[in-house]
Protein backbone atom coordinates (compact mmCIF):
# COMPACT_ATOMS: atom_id res chain seq x y z
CA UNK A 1 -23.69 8.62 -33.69
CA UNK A 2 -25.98 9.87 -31.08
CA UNK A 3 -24.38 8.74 -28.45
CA UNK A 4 -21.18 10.35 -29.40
CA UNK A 5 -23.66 13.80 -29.66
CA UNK A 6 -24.68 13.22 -26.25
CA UNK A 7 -21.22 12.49 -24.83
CA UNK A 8 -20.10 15.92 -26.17
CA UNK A 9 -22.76 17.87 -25.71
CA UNK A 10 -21.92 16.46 -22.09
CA UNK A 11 -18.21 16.83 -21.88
CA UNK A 12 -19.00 20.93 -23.84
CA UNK A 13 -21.14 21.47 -20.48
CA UNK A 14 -19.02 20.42 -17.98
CA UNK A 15 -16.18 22.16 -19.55
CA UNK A 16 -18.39 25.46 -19.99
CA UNK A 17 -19.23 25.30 -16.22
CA UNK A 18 -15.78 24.00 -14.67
CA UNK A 19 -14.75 26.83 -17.09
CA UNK A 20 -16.84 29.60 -14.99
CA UNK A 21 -16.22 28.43 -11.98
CA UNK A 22 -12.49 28.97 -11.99
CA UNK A 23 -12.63 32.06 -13.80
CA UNK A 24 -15.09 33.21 -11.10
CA UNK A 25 -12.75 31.64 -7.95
CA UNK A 26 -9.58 32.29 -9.23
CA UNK A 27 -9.17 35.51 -7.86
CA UNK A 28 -10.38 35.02 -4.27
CA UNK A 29 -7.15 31.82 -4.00
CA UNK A 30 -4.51 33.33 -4.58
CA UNK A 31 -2.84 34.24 -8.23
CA UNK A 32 -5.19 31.65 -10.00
CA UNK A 33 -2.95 28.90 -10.53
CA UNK A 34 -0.55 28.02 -7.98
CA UNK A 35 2.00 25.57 -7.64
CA UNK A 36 1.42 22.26 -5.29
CA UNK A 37 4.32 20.66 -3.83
CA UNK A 38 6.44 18.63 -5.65
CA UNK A 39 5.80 20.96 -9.20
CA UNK A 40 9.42 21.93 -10.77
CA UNK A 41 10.02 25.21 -10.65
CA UNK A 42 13.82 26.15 -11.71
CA UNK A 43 14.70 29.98 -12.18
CA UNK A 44 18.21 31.52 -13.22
CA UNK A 45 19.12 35.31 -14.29
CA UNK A 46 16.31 35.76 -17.11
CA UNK A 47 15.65 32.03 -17.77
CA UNK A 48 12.47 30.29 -15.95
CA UNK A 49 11.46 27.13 -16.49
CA UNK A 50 7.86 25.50 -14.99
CA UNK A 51 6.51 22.08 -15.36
CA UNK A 52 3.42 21.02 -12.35
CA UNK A 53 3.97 17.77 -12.53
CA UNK A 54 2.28 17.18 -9.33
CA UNK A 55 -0.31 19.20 -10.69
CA UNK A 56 -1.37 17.17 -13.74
CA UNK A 57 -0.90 14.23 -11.97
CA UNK A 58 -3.85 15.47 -9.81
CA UNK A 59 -6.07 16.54 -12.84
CA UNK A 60 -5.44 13.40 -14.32
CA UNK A 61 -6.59 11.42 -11.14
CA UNK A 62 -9.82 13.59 -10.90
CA UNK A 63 -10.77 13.10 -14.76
CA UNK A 64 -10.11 9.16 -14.39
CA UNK A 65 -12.75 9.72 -11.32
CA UNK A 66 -15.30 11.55 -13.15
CA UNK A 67 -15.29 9.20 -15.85
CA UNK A 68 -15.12 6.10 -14.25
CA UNK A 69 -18.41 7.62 -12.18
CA UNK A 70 -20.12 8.40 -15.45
CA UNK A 71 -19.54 5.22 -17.44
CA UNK A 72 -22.22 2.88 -17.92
């Protein structure tokens, strides 16, 4: 069980601090978010519709990065 405290004590850090940094750079790139290519984006009268799949794909990349750097 101590290990599992370390691991989130961990993960709560990283999150706290990936957490500021965007909320502190957000602003100066653009509207915070952004789209990257290849994100759907599909828009008619009132009706919008989003999904970055490009954009979790990315995430998803980086996390399998940091974690496979991290593992023991």
């Amino acid at each position: 069980m101590e290990f599992a405290g370390k691991g989130m004590m961990i993960a709560g850090l990283f999150l706290l601090v990936s957490g500021a940094l965007v909320w502190w750079l957000g602003p100066r790139f653009g509207s915070g978010g952004g789209f990257l290519p290849g994100d759907i984006s599909f828009r008619r009268g009132s009706f919008s519709f989003q999904f970055p799949i490009v954009t979790c794909l990315v995430i998803s990349i980086l996390f399998t990065l940091l974690m496979r750097l991290f593992r023991k």
